[in-house]
Protein backbone atom coordinates (compact mmCIF):
# COMPACT_ATOMS: atom_id res chain seq x y z
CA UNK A 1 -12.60 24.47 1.72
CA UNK A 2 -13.38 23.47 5.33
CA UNK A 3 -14.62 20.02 4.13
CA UNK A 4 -11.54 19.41 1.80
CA UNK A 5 -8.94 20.03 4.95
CA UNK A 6 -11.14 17.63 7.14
CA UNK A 7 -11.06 15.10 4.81
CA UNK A 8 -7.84 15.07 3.82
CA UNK A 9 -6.74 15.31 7.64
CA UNK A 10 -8.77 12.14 8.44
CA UNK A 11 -7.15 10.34 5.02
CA UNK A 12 -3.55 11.70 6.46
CA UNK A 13 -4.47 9.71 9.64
CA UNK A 14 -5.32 6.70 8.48
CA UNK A 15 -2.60 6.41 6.10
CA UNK A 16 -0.41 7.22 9.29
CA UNK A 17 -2.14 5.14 11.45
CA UNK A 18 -1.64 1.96 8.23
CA UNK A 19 1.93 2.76 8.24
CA UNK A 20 2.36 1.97 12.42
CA UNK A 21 -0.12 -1.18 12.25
CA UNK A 22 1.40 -3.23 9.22
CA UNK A 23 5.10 -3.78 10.44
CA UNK A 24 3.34 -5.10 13.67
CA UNK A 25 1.03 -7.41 11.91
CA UNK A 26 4.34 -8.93 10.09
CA UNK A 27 6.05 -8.81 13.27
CA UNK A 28 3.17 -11.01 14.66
CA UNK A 29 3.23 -13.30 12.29
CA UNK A 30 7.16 -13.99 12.44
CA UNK A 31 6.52 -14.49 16.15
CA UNK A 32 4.36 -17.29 15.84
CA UNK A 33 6.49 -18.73 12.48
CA UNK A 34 9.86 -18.53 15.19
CA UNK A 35 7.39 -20.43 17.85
CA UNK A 36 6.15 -23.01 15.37
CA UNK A 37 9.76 -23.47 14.23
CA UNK A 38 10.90 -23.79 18.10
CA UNK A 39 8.40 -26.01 18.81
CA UNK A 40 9.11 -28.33 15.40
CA UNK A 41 12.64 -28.68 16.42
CA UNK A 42 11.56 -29.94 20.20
CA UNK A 43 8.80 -32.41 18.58
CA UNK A 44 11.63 -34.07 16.18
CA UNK A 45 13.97 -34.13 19.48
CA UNK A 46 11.41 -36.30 21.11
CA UNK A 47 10.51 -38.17 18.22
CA UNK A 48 14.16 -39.32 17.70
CA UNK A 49 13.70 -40.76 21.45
CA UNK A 50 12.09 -43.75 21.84
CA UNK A 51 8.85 -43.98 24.52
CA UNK A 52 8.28 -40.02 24.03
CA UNK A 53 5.09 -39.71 22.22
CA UNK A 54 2.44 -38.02 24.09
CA UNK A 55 5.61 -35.47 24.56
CA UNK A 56 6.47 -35.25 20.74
CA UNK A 57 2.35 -34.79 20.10
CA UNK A 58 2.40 -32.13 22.73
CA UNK A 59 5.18 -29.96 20.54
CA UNK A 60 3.66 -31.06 17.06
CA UNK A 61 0.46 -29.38 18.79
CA UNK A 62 1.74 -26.25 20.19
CA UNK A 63 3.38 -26.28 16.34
CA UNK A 64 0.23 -26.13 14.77
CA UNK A 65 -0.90 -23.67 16.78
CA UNK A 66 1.50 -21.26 16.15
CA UNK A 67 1.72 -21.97 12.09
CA UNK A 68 -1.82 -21.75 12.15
CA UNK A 69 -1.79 -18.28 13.76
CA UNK A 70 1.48 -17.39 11.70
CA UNK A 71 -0.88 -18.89 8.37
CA UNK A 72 -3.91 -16.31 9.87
CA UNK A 73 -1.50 -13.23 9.58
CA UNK A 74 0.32 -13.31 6.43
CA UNK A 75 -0.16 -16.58 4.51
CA UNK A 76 2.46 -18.51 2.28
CA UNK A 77 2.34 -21.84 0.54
CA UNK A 78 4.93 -22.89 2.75
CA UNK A 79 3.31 -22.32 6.06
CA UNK A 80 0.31 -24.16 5.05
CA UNK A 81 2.63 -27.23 3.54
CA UNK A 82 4.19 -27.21 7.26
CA UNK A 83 1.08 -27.48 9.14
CA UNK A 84 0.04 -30.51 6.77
CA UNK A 85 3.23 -32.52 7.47
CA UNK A 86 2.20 -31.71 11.42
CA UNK A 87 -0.80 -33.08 11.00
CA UNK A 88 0.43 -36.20 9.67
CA UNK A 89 2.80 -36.09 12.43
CA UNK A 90 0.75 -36.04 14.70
CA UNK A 91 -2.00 -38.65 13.12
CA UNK A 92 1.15 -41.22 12.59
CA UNK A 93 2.47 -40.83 16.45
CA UNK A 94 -1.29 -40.45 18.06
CA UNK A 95 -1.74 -43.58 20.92
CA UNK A 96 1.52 -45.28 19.81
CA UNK A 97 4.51 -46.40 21.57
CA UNK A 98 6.08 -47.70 18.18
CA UNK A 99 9.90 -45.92 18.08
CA UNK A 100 9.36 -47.25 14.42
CA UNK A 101 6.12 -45.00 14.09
CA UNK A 102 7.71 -42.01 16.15
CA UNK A 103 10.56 -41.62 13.78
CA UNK A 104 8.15 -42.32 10.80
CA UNK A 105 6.23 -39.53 12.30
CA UNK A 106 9.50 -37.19 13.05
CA UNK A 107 10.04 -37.76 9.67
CA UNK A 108 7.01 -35.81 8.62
CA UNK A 109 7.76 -32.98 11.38
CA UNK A 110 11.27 -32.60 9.62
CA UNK A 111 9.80 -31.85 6.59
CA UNK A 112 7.29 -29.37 8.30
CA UNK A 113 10.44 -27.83 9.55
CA UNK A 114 12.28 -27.75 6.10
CA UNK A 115 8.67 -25.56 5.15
CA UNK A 116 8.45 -23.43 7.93
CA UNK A 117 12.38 -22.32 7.26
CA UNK A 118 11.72 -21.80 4.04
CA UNK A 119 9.18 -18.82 4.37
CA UNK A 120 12.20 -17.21 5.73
């Protein structure tokens, strides 16, 4: 009997303790989606803008970063379709002063954006 209360007391608490950790792990990962979506929207600011490439790389990176992490916590289609676009992004705008290549490349970060809202 004493072995039946025991472990039904430690099942209790870790069905308690799955219940408090899983709304944080989703909370997590909307934090980094929000980030990555943030940082998205600065990126295509600067990649509208001509002569602002190494600062539109610097958001498409901090982007990546986040969707990555946000990709690591709960994963979706979507997040991983974003984070592809960046990529390009960033490949298209890397050691380039071309405004014709910056928007080509903002281009790609809109769409990342357009993937990144849609998980929403």
């Amino acid at each position: 009997m004493a072995m039946i209360t025991r472990r039904l007391t430690i099942a209790l608490m870790g069905f308690w303790l799955a219940l408090f950790a899983a709304p944080q792990v989703v909370l997590a990962a909307n934090e980094h989606l929000e980030q990555a979506i943030s940082e998205t929207k600065k990126a295509i600011e600067y990649g509208e803008e001509p002569h602002h490439a190494s600062s539109f790389i610097e958001h498409v990176e901090n982007a990546i970063g986040h969707a990555e992490s946000a990709q690591k916590q709960e994963p979706s289609l979507h997040i991983e379709r974003g984070i592809k676009h960046l990529r390009s992004a960033k490949k298209i705008a890397y050691d380039t002063h071309s405004t014709r290549r910056l928007k080509a490349a903002a281009k790609h970060a809109k769409k990342a954006l357009s993937e990144f809202e849609a998980v929403k």
